[in-house]
PDB file of N, CA and C in Angstrom:
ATOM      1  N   UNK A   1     -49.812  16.380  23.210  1.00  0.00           N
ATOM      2  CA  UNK A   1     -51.020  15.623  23.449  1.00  0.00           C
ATOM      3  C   UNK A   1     -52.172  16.400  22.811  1.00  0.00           C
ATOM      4  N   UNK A   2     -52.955  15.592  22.091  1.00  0.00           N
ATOM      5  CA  UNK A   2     -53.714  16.229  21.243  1.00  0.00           C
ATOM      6  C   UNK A   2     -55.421  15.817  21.643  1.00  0.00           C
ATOM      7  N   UNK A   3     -55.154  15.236  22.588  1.00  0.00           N
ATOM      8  CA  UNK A   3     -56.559  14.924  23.345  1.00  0.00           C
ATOM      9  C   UNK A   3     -56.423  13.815  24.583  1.00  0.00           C
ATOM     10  N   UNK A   4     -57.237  13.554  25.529  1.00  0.00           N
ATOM     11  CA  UNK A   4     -57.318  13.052  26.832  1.00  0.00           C
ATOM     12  C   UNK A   4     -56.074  11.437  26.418  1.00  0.00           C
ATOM     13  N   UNK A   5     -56.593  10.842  25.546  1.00  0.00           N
ATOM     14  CA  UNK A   5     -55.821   9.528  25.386  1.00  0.00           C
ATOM     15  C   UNK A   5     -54.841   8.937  24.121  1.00  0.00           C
ATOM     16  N   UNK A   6     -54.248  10.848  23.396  1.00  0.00           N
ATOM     17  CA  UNK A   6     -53.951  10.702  22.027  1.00  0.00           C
ATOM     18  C   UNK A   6     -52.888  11.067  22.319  1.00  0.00           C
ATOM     19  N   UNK A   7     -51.305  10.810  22.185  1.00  0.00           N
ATOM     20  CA  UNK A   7     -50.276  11.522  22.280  1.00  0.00           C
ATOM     21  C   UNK A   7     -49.344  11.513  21.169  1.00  0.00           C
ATOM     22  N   UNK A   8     -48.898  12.538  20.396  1.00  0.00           N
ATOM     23  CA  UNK A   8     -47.742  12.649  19.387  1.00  0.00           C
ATOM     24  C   UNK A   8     -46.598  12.740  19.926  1.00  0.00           C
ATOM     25  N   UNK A   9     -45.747  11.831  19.483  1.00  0.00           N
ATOM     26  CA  UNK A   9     -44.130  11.900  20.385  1.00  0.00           C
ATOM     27  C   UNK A   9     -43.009  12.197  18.807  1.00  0.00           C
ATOM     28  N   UNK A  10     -42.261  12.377  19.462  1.00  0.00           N
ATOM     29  CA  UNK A  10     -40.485  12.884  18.746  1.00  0.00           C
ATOM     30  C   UNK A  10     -39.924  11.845  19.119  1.00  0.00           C
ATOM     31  N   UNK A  11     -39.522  10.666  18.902  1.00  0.00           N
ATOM     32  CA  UNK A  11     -38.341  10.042  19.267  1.00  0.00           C
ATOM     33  C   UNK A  11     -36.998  10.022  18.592  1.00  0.00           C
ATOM     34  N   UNK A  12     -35.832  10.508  19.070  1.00  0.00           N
ATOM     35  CA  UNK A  12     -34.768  10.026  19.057  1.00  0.00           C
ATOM     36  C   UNK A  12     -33.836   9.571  19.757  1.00  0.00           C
ATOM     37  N   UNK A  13     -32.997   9.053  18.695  1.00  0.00           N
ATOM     38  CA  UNK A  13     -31.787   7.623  19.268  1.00  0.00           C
ATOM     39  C   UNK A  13     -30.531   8.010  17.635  1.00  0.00           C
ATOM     40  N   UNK A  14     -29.866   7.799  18.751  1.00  0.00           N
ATOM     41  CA  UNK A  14     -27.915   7.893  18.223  1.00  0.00           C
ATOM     42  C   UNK A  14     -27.242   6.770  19.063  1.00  0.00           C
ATOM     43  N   UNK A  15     -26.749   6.009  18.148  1.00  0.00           N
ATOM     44  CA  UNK A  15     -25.536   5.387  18.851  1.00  0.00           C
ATOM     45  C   UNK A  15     -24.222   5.059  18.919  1.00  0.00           C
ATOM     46  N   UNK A  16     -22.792   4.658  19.198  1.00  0.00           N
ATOM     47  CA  UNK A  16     -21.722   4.699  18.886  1.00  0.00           C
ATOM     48  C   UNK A  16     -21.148   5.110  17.764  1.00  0.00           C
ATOM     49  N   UNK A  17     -21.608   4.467  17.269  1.00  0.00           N
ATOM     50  CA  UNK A  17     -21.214   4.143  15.534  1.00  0.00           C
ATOM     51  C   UNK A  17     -20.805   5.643  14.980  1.00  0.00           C
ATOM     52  N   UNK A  18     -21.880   6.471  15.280  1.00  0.00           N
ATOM     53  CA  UNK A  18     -21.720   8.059  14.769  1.00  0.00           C
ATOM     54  C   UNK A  18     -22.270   8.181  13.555  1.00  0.00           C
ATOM     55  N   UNK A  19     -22.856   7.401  13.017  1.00  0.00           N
ATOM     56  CA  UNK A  19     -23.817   7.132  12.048  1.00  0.00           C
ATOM     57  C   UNK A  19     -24.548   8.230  11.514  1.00  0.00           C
ATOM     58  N   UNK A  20     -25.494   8.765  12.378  1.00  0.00           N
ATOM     59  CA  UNK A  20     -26.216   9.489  12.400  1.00  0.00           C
ATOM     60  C   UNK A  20     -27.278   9.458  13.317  1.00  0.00           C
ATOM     61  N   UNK A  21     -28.292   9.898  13.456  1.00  0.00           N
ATOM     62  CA  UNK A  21     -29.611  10.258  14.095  1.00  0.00           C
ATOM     63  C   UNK A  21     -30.777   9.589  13.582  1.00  0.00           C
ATOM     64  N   UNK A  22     -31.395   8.777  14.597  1.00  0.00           N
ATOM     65  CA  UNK A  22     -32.455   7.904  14.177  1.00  0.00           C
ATOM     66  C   UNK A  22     -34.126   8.641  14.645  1.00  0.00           C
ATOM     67  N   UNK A  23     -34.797   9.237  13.695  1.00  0.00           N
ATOM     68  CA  UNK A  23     -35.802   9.882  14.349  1.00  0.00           C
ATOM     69  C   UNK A  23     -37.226   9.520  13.457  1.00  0.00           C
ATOM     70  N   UNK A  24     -38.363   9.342  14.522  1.00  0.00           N
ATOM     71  CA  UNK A  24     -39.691   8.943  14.629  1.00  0.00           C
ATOM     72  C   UNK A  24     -40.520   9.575  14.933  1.00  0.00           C
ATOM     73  N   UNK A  25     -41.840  10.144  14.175  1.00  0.00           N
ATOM     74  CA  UNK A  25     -42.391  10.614  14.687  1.00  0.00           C
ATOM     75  C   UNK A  25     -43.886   9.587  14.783  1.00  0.00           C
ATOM     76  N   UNK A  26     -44.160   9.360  15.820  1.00  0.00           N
ATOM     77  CA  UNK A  26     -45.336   8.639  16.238  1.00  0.00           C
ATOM     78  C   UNK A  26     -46.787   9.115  17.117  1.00  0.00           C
ATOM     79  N   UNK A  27     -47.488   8.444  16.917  1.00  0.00           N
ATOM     80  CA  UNK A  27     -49.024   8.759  17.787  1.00  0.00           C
ATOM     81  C   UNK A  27     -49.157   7.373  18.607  1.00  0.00           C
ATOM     82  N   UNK A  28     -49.281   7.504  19.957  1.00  0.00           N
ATOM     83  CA  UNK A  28     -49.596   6.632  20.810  1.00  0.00           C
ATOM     84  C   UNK A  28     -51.270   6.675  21.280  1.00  0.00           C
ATOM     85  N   UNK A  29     -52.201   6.037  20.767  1.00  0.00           N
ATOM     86  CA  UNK A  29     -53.452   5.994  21.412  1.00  0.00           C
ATOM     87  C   UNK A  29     -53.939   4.709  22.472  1.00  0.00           C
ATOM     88  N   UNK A  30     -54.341   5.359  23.711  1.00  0.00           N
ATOM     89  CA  UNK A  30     -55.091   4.529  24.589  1.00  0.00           C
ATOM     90  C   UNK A  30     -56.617   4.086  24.242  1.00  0.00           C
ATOM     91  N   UNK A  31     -57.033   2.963  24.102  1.00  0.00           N
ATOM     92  CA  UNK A  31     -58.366   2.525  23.811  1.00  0.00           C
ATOM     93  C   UNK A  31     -58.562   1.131  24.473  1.00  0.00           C
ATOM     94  N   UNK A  32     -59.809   1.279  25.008  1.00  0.00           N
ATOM     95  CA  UNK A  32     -60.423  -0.327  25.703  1.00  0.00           C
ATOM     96  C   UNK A  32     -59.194  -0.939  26.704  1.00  0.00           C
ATOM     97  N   UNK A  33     -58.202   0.260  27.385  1.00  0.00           N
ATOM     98  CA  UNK A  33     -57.639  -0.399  28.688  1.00  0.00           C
ATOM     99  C   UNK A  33     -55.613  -0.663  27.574  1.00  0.00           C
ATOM    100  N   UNK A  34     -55.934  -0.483  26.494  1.00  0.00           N
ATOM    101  CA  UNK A  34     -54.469  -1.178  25.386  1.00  0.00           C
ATOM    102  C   UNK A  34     -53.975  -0.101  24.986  1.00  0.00           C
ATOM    103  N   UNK A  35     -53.165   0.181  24.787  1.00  0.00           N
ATOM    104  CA  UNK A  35     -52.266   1.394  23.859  1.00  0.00           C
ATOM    105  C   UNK A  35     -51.876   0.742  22.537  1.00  0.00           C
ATOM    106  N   UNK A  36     -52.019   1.341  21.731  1.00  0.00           N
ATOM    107  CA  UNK A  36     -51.437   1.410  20.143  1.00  0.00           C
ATOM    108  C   UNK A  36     -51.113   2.581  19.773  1.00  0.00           C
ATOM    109  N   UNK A  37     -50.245   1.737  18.930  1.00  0.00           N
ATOM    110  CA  UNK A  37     -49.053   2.806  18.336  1.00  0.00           C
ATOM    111  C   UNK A  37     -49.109   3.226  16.586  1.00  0.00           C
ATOM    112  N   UNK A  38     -48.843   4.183  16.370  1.00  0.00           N
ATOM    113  CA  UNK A  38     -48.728   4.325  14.741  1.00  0.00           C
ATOM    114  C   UNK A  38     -47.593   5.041  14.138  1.00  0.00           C
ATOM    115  N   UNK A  39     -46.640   4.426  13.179  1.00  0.00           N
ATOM    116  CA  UNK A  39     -45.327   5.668  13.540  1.00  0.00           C
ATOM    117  C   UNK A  39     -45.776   6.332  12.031  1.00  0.00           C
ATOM    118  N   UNK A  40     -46.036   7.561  12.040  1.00  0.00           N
ATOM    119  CA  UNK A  40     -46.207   8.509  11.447  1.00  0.00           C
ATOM    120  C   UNK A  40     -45.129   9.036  10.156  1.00  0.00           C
ATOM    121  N   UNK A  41     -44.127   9.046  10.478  1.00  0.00           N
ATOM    122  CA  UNK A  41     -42.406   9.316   9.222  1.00  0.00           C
ATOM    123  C   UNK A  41     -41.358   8.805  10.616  1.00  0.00           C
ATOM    124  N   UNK A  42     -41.042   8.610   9.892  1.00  0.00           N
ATOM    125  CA  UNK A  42     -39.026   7.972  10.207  1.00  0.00           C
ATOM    126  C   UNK A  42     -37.990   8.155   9.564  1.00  0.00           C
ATOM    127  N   UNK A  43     -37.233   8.656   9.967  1.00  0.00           N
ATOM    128  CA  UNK A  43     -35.850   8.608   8.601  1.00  0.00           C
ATOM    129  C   UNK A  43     -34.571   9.227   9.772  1.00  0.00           C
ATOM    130  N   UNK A  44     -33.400   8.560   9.010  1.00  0.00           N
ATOM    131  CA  UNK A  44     -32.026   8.531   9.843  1.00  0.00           C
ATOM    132  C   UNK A  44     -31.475   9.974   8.855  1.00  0.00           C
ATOM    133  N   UNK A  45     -30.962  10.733   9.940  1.00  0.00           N
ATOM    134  CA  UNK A  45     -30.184  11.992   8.735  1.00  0.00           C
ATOM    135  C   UNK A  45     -28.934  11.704   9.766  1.00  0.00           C
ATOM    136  N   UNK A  46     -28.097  11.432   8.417  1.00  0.00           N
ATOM    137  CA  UNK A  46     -26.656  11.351   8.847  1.00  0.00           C
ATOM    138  C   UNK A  46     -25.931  12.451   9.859  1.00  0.00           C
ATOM    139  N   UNK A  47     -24.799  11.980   9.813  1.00  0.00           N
ATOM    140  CA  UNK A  47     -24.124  13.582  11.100  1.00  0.00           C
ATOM    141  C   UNK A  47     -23.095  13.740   9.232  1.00  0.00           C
ATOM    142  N   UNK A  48     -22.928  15.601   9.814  1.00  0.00           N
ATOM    143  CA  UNK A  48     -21.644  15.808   8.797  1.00  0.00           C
ATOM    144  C   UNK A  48     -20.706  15.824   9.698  1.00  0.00           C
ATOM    145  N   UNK A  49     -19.612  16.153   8.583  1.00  0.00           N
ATOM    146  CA  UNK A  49     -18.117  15.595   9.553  1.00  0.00           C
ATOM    147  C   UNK A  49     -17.869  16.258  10.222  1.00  0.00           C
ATOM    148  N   UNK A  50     -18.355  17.418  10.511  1.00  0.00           N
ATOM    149  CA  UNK A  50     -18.159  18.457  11.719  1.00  0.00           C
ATOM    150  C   UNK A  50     -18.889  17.638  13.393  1.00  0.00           C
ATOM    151  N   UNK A  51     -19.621  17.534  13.010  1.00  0.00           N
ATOM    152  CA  UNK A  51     -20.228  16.565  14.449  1.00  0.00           C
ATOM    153  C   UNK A  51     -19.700  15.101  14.545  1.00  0.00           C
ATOM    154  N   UNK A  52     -19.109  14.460  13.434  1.00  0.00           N
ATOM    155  CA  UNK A  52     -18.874  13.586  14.089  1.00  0.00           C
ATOM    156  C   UNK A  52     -17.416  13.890  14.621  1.00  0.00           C
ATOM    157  N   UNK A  53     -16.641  14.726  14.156  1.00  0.00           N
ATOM    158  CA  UNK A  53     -15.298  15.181  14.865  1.00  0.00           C
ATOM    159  C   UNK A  53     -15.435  15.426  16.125  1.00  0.00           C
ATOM    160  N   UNK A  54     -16.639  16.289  17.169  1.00  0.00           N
ATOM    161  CA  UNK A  54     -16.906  16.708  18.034  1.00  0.00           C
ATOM    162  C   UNK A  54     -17.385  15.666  19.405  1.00  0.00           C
ATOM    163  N   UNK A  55     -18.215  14.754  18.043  1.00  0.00           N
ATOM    164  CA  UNK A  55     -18.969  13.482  19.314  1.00  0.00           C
ATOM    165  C   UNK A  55     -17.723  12.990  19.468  1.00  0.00           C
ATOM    166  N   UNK A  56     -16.953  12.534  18.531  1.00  0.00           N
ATOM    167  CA  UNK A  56     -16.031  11.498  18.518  1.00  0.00           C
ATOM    168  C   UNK A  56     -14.863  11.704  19.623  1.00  0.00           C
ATOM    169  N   UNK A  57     -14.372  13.638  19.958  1.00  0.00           N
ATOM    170  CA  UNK A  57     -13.794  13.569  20.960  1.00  0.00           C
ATOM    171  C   UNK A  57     -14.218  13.931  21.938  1.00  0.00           C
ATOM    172  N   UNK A  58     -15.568  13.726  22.628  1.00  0.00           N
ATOM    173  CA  UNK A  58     -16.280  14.694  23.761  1.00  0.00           C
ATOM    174  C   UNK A  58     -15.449  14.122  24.630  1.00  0.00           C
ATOM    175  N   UNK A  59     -14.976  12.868  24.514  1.00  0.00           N
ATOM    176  CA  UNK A  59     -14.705  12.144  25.718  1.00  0.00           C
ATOM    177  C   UNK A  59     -12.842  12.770  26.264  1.00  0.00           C
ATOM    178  N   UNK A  60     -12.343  13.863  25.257  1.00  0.00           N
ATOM    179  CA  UNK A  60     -11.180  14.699  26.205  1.00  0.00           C
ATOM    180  C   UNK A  60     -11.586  16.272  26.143  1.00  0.00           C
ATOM    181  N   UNK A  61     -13.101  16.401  26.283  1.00  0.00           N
ATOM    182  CA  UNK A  61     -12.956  17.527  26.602  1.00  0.00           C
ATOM    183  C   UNK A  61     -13.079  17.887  28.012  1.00  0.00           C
ATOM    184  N   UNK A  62     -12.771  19.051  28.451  1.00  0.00           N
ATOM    185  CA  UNK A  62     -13.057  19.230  30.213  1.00  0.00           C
ATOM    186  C   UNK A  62     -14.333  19.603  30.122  1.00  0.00           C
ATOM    187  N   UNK A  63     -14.631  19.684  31.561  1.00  0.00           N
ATOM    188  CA  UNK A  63     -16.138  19.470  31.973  1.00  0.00           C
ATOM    189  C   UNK A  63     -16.777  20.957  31.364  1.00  0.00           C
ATOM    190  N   UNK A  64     -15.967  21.862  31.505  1.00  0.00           N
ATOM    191  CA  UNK A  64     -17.090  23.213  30.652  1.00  0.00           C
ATOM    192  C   UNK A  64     -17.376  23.133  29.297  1.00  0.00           C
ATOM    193  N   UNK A  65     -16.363  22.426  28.313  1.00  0.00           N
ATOM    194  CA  UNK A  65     -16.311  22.456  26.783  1.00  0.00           C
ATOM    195  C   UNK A  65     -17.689  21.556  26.548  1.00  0.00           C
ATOM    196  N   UNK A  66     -17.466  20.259  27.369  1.00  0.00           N
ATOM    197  CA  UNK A  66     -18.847  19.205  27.138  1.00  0.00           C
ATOM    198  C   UNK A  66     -20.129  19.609  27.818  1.00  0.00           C
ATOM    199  N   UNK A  67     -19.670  20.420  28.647  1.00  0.00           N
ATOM    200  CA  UNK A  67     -21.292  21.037  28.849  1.00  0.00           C
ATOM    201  C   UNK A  67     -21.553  21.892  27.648  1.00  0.00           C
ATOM    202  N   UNK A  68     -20.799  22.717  27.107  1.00  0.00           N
ATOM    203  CA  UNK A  68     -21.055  23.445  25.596  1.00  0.00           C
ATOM    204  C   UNK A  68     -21.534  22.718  24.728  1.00  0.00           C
ATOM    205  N   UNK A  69     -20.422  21.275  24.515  1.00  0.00           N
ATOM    206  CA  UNK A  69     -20.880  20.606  23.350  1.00  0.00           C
ATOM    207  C   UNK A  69     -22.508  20.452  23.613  1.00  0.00           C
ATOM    208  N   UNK A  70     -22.756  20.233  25.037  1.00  0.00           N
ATOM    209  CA  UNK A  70     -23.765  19.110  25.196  1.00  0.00           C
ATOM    210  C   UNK A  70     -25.306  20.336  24.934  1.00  0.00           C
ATOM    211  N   UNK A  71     -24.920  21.385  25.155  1.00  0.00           N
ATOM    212  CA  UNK A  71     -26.288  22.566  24.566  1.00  0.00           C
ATOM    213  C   UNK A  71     -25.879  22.639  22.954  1.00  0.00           C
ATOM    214  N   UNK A  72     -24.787  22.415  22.371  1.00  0.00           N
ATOM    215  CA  UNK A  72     -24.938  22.591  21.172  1.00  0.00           C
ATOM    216  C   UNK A  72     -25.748  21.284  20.301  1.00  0.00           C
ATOM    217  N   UNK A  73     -24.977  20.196  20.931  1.00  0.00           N
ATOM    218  CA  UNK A  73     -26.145  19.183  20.605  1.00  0.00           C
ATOM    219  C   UNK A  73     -27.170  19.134  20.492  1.00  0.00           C
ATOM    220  N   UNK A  74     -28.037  19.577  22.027  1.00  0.00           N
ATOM    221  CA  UNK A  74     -29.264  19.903  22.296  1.00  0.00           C
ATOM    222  C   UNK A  74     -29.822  20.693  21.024  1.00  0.00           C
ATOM    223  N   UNK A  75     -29.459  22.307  20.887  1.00  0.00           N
ATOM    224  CA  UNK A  75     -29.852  22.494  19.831  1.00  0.00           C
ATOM    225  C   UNK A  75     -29.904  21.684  18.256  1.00  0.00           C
ATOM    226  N   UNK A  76     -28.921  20.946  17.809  1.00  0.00           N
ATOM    227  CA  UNK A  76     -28.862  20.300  16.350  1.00  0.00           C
ATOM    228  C   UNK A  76     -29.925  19.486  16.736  1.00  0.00           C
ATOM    229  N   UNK A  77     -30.224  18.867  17.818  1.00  0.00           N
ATOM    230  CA  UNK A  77     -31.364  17.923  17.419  1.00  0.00           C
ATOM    231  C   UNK A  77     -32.687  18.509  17.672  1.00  0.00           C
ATOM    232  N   UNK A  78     -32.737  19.340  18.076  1.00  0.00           N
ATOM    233  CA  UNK A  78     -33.712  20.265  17.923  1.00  0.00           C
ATOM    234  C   UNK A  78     -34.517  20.569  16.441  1.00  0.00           C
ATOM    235  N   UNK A  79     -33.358  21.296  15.908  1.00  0.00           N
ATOM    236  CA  UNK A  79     -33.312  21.975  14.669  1.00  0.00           C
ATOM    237  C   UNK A  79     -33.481  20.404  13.429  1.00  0.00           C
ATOM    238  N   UNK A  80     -33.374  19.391  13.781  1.00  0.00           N
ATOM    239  CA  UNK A  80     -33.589  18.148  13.125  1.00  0.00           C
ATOM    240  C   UNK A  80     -35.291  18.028  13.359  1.00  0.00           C
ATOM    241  N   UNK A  81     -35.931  18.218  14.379  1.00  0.00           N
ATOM    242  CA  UNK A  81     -36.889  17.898  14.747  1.00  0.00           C
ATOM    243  C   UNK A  81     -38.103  18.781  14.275  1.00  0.00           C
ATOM    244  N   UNK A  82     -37.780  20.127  13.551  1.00  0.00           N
ATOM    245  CA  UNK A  82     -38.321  20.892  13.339  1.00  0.00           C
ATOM    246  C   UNK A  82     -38.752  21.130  12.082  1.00  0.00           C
TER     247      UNK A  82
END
């Protein structure tokens, strides 16, 4: 937040597909009671085949491996955002 009614956001979104990573960077301003929006850059960066091997099997890993995956994730989209 860059002042009382100005906010810069990060959005991202991934979905099934494994596609890749859909990311936005936008400014939300409040004025006269309305919010508007402005999206600032956008662009999808694919996954390499190392992540999509990983998303693709989170669903047999046991509960400690996917808590791993799930901070390693955390970090890659991090490091996307930066």
């Amino acid at each position: 937040m860059d002042s009382k009614n100005n906010f810069k956001v990060i959005g991202l979104m991934s979905g099934t597909s494994l596609d890749g990573v859909d990311l936005a960077c936008c400014t939300f301003k409040q004025s006269d009671g309305a919010w508007r929006y402005t999206i600032q850059a956008a662009k999808t960066v694919k996954y390499p085949p190392a992540w999509i091997r990983k998303l693709s099997g989170a669903h047999l890993l046991s509960g400690e491996e996917l808590v791993n995956l799930d901070a390693a994730y955390g970090k890659y989209l991090g490091m996307l955002c930066a």
